[in-house]
PDB file of N, CA and C in Angstrom:
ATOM      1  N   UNK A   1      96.999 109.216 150.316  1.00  0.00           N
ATOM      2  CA  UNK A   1      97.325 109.407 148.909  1.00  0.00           C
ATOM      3  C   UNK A   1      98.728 108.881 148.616  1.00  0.00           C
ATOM      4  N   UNK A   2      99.901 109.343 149.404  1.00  0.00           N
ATOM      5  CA  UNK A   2     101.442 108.624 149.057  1.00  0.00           C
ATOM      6  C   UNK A   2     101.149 106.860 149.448  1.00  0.00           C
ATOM      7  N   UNK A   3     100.710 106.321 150.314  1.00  0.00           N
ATOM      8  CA  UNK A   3      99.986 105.388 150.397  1.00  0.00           C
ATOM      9  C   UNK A   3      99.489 104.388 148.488  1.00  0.00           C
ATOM     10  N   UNK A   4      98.991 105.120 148.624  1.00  0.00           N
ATOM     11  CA  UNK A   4      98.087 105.087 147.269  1.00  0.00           C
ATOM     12  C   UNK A   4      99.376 104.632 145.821  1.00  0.00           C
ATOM     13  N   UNK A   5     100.134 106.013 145.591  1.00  0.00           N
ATOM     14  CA  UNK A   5     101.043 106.054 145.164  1.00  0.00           C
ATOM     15  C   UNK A   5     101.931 104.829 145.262  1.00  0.00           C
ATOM     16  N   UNK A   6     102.711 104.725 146.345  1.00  0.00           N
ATOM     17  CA  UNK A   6     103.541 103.947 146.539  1.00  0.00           C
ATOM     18  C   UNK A   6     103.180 102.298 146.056  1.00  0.00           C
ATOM     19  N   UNK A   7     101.596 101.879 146.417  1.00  0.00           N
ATOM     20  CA  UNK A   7     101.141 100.881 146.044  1.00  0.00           C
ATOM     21  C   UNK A   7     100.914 100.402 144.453  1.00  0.00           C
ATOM     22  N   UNK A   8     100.644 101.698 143.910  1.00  0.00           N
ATOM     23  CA  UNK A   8     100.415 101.439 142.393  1.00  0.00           C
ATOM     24  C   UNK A   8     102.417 101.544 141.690  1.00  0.00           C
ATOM     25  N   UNK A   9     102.935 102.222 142.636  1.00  0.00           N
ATOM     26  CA  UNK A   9     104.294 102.113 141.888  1.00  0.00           C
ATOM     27  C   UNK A   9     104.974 100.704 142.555  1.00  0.00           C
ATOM     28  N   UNK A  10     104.725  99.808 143.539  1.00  0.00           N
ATOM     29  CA  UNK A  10     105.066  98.600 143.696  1.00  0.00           C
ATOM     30  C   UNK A  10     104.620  97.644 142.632  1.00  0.00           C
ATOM     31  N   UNK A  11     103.184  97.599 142.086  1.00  0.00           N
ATOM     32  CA  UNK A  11     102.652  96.799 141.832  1.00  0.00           C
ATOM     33  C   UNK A  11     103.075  96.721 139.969  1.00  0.00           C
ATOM     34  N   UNK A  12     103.599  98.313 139.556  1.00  0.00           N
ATOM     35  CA  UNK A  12     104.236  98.309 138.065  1.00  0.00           C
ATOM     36  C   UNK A  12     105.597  97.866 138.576  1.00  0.00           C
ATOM     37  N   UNK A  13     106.029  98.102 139.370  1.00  0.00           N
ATOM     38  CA  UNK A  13     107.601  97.210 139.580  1.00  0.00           C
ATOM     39  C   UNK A  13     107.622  95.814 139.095  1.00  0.00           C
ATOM     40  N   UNK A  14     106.772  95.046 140.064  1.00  0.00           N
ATOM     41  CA  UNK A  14     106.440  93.658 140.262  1.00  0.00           C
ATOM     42  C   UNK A  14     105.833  92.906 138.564  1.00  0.00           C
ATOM     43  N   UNK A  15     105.313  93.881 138.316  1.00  0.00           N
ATOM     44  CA  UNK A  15     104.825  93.419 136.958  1.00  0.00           C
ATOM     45  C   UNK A  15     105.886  93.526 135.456  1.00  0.00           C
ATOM     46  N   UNK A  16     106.359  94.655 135.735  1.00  0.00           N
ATOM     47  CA  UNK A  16     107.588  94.731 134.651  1.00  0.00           C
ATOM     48  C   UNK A  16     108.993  93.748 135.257  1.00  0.00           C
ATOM     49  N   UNK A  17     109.089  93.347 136.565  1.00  0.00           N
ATOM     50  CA  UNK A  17     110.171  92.441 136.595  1.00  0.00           C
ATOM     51  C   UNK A  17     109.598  90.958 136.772  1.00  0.00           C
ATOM     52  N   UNK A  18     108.479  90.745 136.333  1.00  0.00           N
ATOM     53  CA  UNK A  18     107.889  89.318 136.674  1.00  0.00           C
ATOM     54  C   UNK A  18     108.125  88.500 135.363  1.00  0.00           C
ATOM     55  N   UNK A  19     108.685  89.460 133.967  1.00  0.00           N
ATOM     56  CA  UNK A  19     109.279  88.591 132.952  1.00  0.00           C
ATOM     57  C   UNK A  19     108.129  88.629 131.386  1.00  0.00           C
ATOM     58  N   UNK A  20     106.947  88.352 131.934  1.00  0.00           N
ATOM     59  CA  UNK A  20     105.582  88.934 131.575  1.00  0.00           C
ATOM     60  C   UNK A  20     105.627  89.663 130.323  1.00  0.00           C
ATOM     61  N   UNK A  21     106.512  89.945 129.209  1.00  0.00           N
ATOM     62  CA  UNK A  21     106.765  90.874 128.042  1.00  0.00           C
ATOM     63  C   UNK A  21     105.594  90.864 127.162  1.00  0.00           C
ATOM     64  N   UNK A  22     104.721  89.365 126.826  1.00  0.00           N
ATOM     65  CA  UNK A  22     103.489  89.760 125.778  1.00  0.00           C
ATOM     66  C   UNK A  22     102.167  90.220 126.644  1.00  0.00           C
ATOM     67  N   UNK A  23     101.324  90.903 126.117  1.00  0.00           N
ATOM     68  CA  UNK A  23     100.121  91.029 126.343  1.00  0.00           C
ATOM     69  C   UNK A  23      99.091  89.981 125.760  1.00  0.00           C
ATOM     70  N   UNK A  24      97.994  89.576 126.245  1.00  0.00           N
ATOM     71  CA  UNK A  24      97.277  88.822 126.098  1.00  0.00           C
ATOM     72  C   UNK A  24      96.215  89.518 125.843  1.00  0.00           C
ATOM     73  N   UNK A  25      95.741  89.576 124.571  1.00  0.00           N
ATOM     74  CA  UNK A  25      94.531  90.152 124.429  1.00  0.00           C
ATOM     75  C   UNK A  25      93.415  89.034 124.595  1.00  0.00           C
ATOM     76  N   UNK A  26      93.536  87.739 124.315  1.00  0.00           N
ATOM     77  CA  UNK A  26      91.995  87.153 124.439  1.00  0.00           C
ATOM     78  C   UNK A  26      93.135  86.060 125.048  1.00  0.00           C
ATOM     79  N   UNK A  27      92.351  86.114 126.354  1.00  0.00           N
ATOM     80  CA  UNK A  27      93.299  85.072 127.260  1.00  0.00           C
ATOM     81  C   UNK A  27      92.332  83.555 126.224  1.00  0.00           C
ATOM     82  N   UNK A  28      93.416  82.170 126.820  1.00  0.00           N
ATOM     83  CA  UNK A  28      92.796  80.935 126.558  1.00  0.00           C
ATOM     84  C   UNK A  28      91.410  80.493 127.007  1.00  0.00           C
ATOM     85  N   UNK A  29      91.087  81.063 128.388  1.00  0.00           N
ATOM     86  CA  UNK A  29      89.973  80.919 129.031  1.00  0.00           C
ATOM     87  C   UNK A  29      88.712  81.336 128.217  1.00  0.00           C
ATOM     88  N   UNK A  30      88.864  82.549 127.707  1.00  0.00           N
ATOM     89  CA  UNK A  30      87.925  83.070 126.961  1.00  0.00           C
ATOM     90  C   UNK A  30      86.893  82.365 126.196  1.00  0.00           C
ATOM     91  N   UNK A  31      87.373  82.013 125.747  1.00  0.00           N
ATOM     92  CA  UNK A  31      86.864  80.714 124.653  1.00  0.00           C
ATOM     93  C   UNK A  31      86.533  79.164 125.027  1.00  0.00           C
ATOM     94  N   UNK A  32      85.154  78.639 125.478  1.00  0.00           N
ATOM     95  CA  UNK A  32      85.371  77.250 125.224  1.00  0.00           C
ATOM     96  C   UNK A  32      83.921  76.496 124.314  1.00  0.00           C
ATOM     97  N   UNK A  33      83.848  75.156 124.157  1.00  0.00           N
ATOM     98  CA  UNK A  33      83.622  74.376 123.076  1.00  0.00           C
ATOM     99  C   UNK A  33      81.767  74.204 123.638  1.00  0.00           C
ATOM    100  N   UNK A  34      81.753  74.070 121.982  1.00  0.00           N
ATOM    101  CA  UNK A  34      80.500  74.604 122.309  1.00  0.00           C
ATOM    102  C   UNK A  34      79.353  73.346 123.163  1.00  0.00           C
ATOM    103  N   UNK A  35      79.920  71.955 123.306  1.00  0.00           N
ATOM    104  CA  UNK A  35      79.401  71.446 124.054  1.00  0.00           C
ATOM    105  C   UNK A  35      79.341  71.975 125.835  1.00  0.00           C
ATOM    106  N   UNK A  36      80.870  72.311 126.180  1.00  0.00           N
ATOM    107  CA  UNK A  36      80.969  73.032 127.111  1.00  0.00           C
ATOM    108  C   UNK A  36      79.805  74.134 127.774  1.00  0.00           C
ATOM    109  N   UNK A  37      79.746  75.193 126.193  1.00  0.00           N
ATOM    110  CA  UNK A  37      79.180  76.200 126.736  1.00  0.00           C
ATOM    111  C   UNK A  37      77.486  75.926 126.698  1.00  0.00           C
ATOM    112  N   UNK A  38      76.849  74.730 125.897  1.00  0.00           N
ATOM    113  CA  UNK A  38      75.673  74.567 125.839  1.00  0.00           C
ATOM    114  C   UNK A  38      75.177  73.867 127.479  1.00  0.00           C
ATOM    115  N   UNK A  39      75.884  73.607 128.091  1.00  0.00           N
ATOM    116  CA  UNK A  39      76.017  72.543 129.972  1.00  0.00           C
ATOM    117  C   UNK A  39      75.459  73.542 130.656  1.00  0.00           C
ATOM    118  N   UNK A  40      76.012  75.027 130.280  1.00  0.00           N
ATOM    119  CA  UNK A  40      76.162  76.136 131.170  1.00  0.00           C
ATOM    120  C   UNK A  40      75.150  77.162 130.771  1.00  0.00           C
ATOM    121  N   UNK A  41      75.107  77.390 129.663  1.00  0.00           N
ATOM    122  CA  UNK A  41      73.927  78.146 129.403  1.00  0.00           C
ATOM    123  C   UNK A  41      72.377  77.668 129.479  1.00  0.00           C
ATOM    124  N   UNK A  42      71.475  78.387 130.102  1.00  0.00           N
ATOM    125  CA  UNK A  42      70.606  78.285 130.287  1.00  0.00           C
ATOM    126  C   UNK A  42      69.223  77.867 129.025  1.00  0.00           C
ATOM    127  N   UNK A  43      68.641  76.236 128.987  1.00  0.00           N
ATOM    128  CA  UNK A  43      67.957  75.901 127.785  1.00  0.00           C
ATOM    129  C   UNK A  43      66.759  76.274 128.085  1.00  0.00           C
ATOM    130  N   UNK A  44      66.472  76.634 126.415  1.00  0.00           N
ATOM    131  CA  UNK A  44      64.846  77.064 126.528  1.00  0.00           C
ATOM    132  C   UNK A  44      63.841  75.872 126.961  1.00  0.00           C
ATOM    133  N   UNK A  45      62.778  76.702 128.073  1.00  0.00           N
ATOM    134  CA  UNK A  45      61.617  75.721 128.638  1.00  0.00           C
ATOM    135  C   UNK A  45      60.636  75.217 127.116  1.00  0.00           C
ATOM    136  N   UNK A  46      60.229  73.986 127.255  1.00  0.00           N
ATOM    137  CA  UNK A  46      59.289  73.771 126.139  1.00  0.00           C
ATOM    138  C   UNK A  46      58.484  73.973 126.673  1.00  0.00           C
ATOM    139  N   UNK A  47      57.186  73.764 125.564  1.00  0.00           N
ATOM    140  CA  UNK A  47      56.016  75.279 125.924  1.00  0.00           C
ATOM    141  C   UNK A  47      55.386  74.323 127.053  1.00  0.00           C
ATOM    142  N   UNK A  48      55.195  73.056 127.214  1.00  0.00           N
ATOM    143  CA  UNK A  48      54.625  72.322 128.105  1.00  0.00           C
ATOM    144  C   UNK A  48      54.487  72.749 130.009  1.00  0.00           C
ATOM    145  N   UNK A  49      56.137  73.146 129.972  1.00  0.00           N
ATOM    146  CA  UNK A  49      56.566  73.235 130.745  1.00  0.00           C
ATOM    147  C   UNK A  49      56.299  75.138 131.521  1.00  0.00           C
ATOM    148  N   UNK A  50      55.260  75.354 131.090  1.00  0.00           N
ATOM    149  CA  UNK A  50      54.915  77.076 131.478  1.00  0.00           C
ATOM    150  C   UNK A  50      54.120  76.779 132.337  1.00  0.00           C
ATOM    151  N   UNK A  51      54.776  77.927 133.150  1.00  0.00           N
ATOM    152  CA  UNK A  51      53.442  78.019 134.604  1.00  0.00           C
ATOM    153  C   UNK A  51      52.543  78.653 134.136  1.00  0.00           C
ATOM    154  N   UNK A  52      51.586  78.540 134.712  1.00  0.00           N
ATOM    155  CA  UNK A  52      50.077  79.606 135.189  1.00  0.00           C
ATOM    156  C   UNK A  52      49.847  80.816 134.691  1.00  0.00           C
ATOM    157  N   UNK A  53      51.059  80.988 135.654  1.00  0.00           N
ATOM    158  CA  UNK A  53      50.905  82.626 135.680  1.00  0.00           C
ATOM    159  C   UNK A  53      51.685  82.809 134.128  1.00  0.00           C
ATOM    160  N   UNK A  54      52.260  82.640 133.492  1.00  0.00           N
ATOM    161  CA  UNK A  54      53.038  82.841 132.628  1.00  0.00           C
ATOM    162  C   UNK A  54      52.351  82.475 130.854  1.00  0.00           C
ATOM    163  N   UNK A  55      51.885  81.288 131.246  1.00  0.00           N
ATOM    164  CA  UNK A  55      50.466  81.176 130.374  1.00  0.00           C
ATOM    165  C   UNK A  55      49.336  82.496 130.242  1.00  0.00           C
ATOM    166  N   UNK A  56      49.203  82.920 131.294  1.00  0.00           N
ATOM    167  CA  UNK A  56      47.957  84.121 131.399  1.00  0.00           C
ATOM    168  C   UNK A  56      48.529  84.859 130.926  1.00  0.00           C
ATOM    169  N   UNK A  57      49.895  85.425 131.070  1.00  0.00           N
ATOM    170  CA  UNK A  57      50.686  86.696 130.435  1.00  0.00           C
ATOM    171  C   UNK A  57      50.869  86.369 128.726  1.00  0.00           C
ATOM    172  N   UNK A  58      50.693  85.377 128.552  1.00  0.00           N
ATOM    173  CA  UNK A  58      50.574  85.007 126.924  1.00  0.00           C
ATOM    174  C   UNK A  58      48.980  85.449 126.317  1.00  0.00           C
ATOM    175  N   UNK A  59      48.391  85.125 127.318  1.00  0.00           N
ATOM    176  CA  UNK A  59      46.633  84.891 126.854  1.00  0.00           C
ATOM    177  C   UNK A  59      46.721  86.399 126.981  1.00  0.00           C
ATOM    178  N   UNK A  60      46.900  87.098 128.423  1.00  0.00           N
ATOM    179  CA  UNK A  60      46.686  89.042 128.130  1.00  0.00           C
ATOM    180  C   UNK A  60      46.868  89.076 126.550  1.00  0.00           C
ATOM    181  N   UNK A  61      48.208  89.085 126.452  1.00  0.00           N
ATOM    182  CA  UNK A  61      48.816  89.659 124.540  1.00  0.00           C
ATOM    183  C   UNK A  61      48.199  89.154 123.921  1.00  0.00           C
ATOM    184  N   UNK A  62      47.431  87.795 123.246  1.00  0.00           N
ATOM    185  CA  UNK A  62      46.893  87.528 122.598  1.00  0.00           C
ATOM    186  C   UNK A  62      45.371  87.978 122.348  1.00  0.00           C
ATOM    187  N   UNK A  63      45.307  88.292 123.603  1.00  0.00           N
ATOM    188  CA  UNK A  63      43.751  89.054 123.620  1.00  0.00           C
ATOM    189  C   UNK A  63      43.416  90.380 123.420  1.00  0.00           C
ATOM    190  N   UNK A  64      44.502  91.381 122.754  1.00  0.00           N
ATOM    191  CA  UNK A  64      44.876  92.506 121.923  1.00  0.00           C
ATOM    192  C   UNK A  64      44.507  92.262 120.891  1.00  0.00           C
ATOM    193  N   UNK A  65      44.519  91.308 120.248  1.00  0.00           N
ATOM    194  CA  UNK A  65      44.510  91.076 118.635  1.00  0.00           C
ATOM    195  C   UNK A  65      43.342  90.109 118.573  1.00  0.00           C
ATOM    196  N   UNK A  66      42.142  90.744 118.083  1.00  0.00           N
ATOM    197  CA  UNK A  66      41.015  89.554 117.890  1.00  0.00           C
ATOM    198  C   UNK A  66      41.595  88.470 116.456  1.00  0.00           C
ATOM    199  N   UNK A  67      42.466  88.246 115.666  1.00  0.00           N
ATOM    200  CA  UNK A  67      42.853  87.436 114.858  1.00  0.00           C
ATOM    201  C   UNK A  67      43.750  86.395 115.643  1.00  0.00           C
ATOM    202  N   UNK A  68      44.197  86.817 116.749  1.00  0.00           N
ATOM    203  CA  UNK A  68      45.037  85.969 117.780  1.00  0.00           C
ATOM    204  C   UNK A  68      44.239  85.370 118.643  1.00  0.00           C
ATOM    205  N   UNK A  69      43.316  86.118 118.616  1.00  0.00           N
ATOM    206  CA  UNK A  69      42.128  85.739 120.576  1.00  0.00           C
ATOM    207  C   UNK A  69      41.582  84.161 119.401  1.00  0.00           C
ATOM    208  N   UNK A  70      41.364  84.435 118.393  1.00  0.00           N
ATOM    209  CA  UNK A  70      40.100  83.949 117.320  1.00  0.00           C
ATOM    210  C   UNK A  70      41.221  82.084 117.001  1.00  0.00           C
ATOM    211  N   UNK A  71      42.454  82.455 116.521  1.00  0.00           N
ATOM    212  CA  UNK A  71      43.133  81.134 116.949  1.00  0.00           C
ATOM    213  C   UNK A  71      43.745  80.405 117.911  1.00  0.00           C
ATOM    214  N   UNK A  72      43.714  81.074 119.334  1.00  0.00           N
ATOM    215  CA  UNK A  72      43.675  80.723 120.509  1.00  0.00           C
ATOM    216  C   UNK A  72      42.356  79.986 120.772  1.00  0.00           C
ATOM    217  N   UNK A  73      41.417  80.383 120.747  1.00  0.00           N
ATOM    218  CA  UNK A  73      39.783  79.613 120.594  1.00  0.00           C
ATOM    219  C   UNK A  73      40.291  78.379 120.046  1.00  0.00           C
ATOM    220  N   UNK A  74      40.552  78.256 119.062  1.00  0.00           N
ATOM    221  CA  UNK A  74      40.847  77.295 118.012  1.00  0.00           C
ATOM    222  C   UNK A  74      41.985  76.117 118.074  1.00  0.00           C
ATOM    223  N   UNK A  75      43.364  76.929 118.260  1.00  0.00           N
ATOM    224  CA  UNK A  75      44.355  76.158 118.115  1.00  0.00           C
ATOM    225  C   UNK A  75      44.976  76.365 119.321  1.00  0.00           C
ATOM    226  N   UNK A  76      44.475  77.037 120.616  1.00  0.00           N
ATOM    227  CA  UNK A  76      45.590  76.599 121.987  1.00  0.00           C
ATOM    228  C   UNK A  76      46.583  78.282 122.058  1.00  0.00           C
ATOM    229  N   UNK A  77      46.858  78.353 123.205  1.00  0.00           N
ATOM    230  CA  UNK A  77      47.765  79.967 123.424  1.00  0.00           C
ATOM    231  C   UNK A  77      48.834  79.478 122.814  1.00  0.00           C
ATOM    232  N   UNK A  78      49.558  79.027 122.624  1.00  0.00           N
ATOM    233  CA  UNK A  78      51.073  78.143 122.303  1.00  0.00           C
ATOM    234  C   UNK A  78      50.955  78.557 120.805  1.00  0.00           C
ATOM    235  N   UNK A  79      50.367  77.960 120.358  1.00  0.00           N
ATOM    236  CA  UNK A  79      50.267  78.426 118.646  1.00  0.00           C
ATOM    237  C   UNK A  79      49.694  79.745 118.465  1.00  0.00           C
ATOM    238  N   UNK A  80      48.997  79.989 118.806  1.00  0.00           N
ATOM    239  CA  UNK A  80      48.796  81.388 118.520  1.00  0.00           C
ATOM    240  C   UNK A  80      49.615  82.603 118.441  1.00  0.00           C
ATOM    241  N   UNK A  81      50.218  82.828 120.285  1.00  0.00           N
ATOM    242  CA  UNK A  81      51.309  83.250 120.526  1.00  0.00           C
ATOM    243  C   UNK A  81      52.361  83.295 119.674  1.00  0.00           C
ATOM    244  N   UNK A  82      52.730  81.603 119.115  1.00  0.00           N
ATOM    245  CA  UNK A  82      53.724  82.082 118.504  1.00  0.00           C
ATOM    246  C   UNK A  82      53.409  82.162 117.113  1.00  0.00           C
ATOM    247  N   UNK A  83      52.428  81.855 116.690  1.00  0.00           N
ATOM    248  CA  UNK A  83      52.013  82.500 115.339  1.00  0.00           C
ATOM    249  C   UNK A  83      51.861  84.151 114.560  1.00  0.00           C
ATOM    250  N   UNK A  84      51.612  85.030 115.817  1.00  0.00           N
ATOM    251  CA  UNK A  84      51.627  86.574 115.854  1.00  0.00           C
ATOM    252  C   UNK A  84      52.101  86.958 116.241  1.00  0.00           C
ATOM    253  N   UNK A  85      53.135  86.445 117.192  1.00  0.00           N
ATOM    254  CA  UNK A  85      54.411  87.291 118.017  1.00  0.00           C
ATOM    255  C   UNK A  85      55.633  86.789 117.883  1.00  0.00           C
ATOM    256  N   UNK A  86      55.999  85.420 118.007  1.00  0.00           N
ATOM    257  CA  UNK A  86      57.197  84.880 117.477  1.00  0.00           C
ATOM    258  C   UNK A  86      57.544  83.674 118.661  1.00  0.00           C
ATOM    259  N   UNK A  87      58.810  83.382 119.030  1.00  0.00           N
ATOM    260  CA  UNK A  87      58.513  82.490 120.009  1.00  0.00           C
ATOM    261  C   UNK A  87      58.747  83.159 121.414  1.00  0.00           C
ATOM    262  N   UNK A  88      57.968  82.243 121.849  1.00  0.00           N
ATOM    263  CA  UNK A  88      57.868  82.604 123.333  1.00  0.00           C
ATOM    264  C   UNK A  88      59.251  83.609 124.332  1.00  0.00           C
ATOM    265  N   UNK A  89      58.681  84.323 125.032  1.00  0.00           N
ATOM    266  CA  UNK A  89      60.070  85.049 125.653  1.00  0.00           C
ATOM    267  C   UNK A  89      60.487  83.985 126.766  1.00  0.00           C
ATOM    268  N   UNK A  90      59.993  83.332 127.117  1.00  0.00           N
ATOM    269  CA  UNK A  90      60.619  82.794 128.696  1.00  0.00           C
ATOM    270  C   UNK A  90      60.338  80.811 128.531  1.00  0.00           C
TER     271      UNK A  90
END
């Protein structure tokens, strides 16, 4: 515990004599451009691009709703799906 102590009272020493007077509430890093952040964030799959298994988990939900099952027949899980539920989660 004095251990303890002693370490947290070095480390306010070091910090109040390091010169350091403003606080930084939103460092520079925080923030970057939105080309930047579009590189890094993860883009939505187009619907082409769905596996199997992930297709079937569309067809389950659609097959709750005979007005959904009825344009799936018709127009494909892709439209349907997102015609009664919204767009795709994944």
């Amino acid at each position: 515990m004095k251990t303890f102590i002693v370490l947290v009272l070095c480390s306010l020493a070091v910090y109040v004599t390091s010169g350091n007077k403003t606080l930084n509430v939103c460092p520079a890093g925080l923030f970057v451009e939105k080309d930047e952040a579009s590189a890094v964030v993860r883009q939505k799959r187009a619907a082409g691009q769905l596996s199997l298994a992930q297709l079937e988990s569309l067809k389950e939900v659609c097959e709750a709703n005979m007005a959904c099952e009825h344009m799936m027949d018709t127009n494909g899980i892709i439209a349907a799906y997102t015609a009664y539920y919204g767009p795709i989660p994944y």
